[in-house]
Protein backbone atom coordinates (compact mmCIF):
# COMPACT_ATOMS: atom_id res chain seq x y z
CA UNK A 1 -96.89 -28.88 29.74
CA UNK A 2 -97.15 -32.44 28.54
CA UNK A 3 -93.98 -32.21 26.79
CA UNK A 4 -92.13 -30.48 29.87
CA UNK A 5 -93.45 -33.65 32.37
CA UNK A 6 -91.98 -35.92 29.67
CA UNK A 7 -88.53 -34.53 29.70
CA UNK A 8 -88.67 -33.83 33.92
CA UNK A 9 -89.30 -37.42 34.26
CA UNK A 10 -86.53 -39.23 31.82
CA UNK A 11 -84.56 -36.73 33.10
CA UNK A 12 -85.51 -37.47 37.00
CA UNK A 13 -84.89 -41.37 35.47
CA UNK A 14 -81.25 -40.29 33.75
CA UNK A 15 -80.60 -38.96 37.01
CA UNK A 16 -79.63 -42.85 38.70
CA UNK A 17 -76.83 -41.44 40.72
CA UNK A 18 -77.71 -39.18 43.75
CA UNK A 19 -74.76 -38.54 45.85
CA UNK A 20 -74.50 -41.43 48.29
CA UNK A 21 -70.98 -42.80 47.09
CA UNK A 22 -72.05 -43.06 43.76
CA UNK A 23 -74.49 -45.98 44.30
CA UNK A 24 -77.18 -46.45 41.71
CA UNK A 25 -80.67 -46.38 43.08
CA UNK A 26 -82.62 -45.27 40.20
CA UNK A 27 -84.59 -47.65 37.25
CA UNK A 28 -87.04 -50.05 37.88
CA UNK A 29 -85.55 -53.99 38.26
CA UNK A 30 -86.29 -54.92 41.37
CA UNK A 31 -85.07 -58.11 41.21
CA UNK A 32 -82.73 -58.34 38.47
CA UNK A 33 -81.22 -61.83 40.07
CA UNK A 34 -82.67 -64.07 37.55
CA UNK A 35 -84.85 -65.60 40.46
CA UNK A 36 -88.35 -67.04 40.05
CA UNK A 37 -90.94 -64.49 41.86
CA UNK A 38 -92.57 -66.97 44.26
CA UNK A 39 -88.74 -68.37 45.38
CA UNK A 40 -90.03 -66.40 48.93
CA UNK A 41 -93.02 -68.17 49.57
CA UNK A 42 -94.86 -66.34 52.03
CA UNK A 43 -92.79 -63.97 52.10
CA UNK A 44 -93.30 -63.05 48.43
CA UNK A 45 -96.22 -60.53 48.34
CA UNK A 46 -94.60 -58.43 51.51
CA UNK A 47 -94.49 -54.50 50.63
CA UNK A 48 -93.68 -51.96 53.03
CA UNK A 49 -96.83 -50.74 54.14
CA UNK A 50 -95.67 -47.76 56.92
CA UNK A 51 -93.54 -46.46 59.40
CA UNK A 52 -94.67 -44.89 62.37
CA UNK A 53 -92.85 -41.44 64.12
CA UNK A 54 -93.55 -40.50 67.67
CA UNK A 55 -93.29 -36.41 67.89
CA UNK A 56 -94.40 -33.65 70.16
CA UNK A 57 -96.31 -31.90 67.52
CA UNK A 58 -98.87 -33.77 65.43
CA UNK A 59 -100.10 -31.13 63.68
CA UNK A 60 -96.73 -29.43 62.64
CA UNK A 61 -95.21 -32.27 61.13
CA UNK A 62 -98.22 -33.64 59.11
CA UNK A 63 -98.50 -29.70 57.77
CA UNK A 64 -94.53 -30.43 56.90
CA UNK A 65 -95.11 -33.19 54.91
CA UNK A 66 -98.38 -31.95 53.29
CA UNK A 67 -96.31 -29.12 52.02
CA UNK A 68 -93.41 -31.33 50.53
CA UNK A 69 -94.76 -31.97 47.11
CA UNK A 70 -97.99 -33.34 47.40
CA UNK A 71 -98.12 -35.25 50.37
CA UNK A 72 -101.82 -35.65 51.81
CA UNK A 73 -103.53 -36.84 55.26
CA UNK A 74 -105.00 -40.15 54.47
CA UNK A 75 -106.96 -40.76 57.45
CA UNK A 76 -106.49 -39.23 61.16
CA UNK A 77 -107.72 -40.73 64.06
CA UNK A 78 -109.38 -38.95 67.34
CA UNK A 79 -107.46 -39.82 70.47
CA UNK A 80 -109.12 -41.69 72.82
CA UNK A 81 -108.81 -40.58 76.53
CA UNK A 82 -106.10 -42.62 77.48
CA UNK A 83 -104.50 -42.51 73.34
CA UNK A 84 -102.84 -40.67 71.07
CA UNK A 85 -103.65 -38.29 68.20
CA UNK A 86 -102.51 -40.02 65.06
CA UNK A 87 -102.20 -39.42 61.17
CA UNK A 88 -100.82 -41.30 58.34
CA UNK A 89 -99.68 -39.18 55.45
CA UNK A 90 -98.86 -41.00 52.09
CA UNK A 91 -97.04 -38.76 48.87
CA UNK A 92 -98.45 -38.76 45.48
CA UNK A 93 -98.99 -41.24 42.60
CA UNK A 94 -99.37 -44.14 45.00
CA UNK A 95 -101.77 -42.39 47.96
CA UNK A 96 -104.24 -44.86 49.54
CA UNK A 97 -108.09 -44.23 49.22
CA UNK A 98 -111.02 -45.31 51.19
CA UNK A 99 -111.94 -48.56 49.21
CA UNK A 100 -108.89 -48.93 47.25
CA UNK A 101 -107.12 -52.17 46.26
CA UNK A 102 -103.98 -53.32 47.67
CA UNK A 103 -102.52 -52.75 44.37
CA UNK A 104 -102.97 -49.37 44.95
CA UNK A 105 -101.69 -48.67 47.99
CA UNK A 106 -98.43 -46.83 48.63
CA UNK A 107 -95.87 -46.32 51.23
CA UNK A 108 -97.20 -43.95 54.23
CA UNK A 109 -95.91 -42.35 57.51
CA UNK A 110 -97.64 -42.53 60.57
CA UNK A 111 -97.33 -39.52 63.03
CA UNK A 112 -98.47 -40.25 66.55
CA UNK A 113 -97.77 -37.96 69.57
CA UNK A 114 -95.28 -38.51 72.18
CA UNK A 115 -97.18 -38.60 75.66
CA UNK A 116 -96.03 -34.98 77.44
CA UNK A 117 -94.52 -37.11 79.72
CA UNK A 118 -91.59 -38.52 77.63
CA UNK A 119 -88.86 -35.81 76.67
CA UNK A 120 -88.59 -36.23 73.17
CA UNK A 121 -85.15 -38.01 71.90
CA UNK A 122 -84.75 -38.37 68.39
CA UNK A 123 -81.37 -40.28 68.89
CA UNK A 124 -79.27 -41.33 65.98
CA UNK A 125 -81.33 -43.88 64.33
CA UNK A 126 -82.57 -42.08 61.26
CA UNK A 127 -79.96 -40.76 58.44
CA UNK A 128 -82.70 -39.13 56.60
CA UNK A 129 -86.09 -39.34 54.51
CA UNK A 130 -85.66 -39.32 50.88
CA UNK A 131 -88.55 -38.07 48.29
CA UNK A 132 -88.34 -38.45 44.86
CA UNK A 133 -86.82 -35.25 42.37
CA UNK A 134 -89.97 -36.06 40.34
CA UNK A 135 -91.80 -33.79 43.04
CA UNK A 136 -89.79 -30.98 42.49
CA UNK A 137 -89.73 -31.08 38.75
CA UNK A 138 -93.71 -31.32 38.87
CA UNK A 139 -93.47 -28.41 41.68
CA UNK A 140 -91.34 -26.46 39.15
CA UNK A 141 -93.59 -26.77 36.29
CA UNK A 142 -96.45 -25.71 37.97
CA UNK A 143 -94.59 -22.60 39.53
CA UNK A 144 -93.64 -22.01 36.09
CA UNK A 145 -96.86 -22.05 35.24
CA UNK A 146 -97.88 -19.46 37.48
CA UNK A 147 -95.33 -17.35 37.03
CA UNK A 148 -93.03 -18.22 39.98
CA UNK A 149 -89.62 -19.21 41.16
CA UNK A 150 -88.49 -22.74 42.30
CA UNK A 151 -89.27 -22.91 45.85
CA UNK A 152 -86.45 -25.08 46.47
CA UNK A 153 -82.96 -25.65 44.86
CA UNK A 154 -83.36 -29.40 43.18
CA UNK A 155 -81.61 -31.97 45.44
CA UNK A 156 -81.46 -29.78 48.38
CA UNK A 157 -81.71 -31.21 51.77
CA UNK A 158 -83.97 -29.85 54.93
CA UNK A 159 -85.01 -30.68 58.29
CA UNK A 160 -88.70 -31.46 59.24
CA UNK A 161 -90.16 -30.66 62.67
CA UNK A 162 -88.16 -33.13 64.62
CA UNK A 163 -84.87 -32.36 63.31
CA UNK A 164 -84.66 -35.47 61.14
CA UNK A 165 -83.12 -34.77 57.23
CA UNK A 166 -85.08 -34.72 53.77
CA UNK A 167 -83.91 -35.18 51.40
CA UNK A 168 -85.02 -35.18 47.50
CA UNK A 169 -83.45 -37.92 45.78
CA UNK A 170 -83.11 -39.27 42.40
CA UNK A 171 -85.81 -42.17 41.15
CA UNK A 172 -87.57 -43.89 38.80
CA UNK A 173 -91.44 -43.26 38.58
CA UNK A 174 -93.06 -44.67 41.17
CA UNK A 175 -93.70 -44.25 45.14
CA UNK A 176 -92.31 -40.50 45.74
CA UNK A 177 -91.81 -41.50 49.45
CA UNK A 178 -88.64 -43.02 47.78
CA UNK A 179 -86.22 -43.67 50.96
CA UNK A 180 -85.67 -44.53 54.32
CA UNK A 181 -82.20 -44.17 55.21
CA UNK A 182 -81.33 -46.39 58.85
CA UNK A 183 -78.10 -46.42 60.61
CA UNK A 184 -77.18 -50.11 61.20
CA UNK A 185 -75.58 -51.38 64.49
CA UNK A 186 -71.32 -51.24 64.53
CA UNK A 187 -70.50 -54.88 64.97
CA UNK A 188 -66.94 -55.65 64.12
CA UNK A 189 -63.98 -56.03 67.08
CA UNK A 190 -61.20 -54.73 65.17
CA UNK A 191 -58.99 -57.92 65.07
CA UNK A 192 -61.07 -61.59 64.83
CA UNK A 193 -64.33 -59.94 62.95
CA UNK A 194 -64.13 -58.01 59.91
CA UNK A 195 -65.61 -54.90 60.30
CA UNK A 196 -68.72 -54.24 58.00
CA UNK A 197 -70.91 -51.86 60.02
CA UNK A 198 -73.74 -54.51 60.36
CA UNK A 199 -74.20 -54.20 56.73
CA UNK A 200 -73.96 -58.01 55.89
CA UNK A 201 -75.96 -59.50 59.13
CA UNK A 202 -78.52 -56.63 57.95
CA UNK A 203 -79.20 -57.36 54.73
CA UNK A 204 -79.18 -61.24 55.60
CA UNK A 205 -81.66 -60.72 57.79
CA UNK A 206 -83.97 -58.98 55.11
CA UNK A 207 -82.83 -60.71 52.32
CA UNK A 208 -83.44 -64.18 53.82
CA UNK A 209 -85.74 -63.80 56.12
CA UNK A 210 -88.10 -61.09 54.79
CA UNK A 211 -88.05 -61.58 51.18
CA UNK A 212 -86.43 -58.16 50.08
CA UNK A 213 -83.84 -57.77 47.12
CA UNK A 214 -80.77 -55.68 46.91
CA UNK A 215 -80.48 -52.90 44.68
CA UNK A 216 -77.60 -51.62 45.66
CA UNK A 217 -74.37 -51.98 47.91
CA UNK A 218 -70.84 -50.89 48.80
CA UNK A 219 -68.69 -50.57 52.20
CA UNK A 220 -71.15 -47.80 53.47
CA UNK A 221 -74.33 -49.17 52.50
CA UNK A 222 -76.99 -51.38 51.40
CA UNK A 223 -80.24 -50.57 49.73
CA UNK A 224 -82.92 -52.89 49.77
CA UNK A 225 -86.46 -53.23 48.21
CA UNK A 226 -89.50 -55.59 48.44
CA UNK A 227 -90.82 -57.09 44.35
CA UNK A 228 -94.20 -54.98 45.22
CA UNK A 229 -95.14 -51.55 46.34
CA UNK A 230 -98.11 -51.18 44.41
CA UNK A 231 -98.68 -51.18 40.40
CA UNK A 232 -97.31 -47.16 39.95
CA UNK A 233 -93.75 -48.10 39.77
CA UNK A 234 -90.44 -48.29 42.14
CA UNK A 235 -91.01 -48.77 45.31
CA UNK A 236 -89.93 -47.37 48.75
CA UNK A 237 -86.20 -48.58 49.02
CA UNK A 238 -85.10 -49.32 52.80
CA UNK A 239 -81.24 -47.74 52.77
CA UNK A 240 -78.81 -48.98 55.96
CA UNK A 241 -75.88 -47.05 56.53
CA UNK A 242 -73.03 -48.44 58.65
CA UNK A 243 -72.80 -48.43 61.79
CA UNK A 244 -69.95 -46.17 63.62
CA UNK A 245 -67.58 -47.66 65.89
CA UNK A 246 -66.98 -44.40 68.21
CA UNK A 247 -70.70 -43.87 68.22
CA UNK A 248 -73.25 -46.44 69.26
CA UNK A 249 -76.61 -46.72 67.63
CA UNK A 250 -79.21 -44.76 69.78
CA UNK A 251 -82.66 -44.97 69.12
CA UNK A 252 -84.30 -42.32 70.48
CA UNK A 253 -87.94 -42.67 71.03
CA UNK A 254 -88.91 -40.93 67.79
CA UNK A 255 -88.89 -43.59 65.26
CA UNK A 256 -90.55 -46.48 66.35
CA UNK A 257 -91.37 -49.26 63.95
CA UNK A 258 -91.87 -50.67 60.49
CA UNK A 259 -94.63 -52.56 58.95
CA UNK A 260 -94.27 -55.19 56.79
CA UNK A 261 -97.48 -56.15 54.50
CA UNK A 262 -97.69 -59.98 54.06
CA UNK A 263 -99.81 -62.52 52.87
CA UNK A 264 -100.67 -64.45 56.31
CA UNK A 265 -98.76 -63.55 59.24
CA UNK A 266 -99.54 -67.42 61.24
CA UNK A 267 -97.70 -68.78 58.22
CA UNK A 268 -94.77 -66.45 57.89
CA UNK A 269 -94.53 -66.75 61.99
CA UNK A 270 -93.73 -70.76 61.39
CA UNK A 271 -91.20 -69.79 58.65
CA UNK A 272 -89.93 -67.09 61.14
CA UNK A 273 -89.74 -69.68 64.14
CA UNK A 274 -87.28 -72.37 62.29
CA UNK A 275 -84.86 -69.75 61.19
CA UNK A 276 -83.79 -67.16 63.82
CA UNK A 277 -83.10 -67.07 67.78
CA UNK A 278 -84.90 -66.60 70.64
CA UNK A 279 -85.77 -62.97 71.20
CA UNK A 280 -86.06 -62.26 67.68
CA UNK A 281 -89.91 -62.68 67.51
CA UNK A 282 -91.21 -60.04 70.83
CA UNK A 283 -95.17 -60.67 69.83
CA UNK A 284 -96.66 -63.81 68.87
CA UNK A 285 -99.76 -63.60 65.69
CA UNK A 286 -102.40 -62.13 67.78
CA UNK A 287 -105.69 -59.84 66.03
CA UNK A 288 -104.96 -55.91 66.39
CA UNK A 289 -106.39 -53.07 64.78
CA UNK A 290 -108.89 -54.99 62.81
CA UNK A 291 -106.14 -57.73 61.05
CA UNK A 292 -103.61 -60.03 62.56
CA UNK A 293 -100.08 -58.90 63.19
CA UNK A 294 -96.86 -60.10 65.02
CA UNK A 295 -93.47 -58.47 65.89
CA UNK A 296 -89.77 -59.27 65.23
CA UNK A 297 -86.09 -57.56 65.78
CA UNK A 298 -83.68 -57.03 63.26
CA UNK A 299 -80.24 -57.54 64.03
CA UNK A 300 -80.13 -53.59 65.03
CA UNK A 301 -82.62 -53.69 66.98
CA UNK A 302 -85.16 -51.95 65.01
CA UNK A 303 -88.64 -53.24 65.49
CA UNK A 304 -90.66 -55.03 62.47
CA UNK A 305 -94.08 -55.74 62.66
CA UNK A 306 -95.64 -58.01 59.97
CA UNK A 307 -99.56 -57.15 59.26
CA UNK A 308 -102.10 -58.64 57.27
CA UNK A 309 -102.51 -55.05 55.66
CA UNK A 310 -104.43 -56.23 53.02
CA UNK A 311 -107.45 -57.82 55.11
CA UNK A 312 -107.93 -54.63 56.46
CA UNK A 313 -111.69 -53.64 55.34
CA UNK A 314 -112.18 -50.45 57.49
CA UNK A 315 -109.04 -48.45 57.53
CA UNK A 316 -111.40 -45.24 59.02
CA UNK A 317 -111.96 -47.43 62.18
């Protein structure tokens, strides 16, 4: 069995291409632009902490995602009277614990109702979810082991709950929760702007502002990824696909927001404040949920919230 987890993983490694165009995704070089690691200031420690999901059915899509290879409730919360019922679910290698170190933390999903008074609208937003092949060669050996049949062809695609696309994707070792793919905003006029699909004022926005490196990039896409994750290996690359012209970006109200991990949020707000335009910032540092957080816009409109995740003491609460 040892020997079997050995090969499934160099070969899950070997396995750098997935599909997309031919970009490579896999290894573990972050950075690989010969920079020194603190050239972000602030903005240096960031990881992407979550991403939180409004759906109709709590329940059915954390049981989803418990059964994709591993993934496990980290902590639910009871909804207040005038709240909603919430979970976080986290895969694998990287799954936070009551008590454990930031180092340890991974990449985790938050699934909060929709109030039965908004008709749920997934929109466009979200190309897909990507977890790592690694869960389906350790699936496979322990099937194996028991004397049964793949449950799912490696690399195939399905839909959770809410009709959104996951897919298992090739990796290096590290945070299984490996993707999320994002449509970007069209943005070119056909004549005096070169059309890129919001790729370039995308990944200048993360890139500059936010600290995150590309990994990879062509026409179609760009696939970004903060230095940290945790210490387990690769972690959770943020893919943009471009935008369409014939079809606008739509939202929904499914996926809601991102949250960015920093170091101190008062200090990357005055970095923020010299560098972008009015609008950009929609929440000024103020204390929530037990750290301090504030909210920006990327240039698609997605919303970013920046959170002292690691001061966090109580995550229970």
């Amino acid at each position: 069995a040892v020997v079997a987890t050995a090969t499934a993983t160099s070969t899950a490694v070997a396995a750098s291409r997935d599909g997309i165009d031919g970009v490579f995704i896999g290894g573990t070089d972050n950075d690989n632009d010969g920079d020194d690691d603190d050239d972000d200031g602030v903005m240096s420690s960031n990881w992407l902490s979550h991403a939180m999901i409004r759906v109709p059915d709590v329940n059915a899509t954390v049981d989803y995602w418990v059964g994709r290879g591993g993934t496990r409730t980290s902590y639910r919360r009871a909804p207040p009277p005038s709240g909603s019922e919430t979970a976080f679910v986290s895969i694998g290698n990287g799954a936070e614990k009551d008590g454990a170190p930031p180092s340890d933390r991974c990449f985790s999903l938050e699934i909060t109702s929709l109030p039965p008074s908004e008709k749920f609208r997934p929109g466009n937003a979200v190309e897909y979810f990507g977890t790592s092949m690694l869960l389906d060669f350790m699936g496979d050996l322990m099937g194996a082991a028991a004397g049964s049949k793949p449950a799912r062809k490696r690399g195939a695609a399905d839909e959770e709950p809410n009709g959104f696309e996951v897919r298992s994707v090739a990796s290096g070792p590290g945070d299984y929760f490996s993707r999320i793919c994002l449509r970007a905003a069209f943005n070119g006029d056909g004549e005096e702007e070169e059309d890129d699909g919001g790729l370039r004022r995308t990944e200048d926005f993360y890139t500059r502002l936010l600290g995150m490196k590309v990994v990879a990039s062509d026409a179609d896409l760009v696939c970004l990824r903060f230095k940290r994750g945790g210490d387990y290996g690769v972690p959770t690359t943020l893919v943009f696909v471009r935008g369409k012209r014939d079809e606008g970006l739509d939202h929904g109200n499914c996926f809601d927001h991102i949250v960015v991990s920093t170091g101190d949020v008062e200090e990357a707000a005055e970095k923020l404040k010299t560098e972008v335009d009015d609008g950009v910032i929609f929440m000024q540092p103020k204390d929530m949920f037990g750290t301090k957080i504030m909210g920006i816009k990327d240039p698609n409109g997605y919303k970013l919230y920046l959170a002292e995740m690691d001061s966090r003491i109580d995550e229970s609460t």
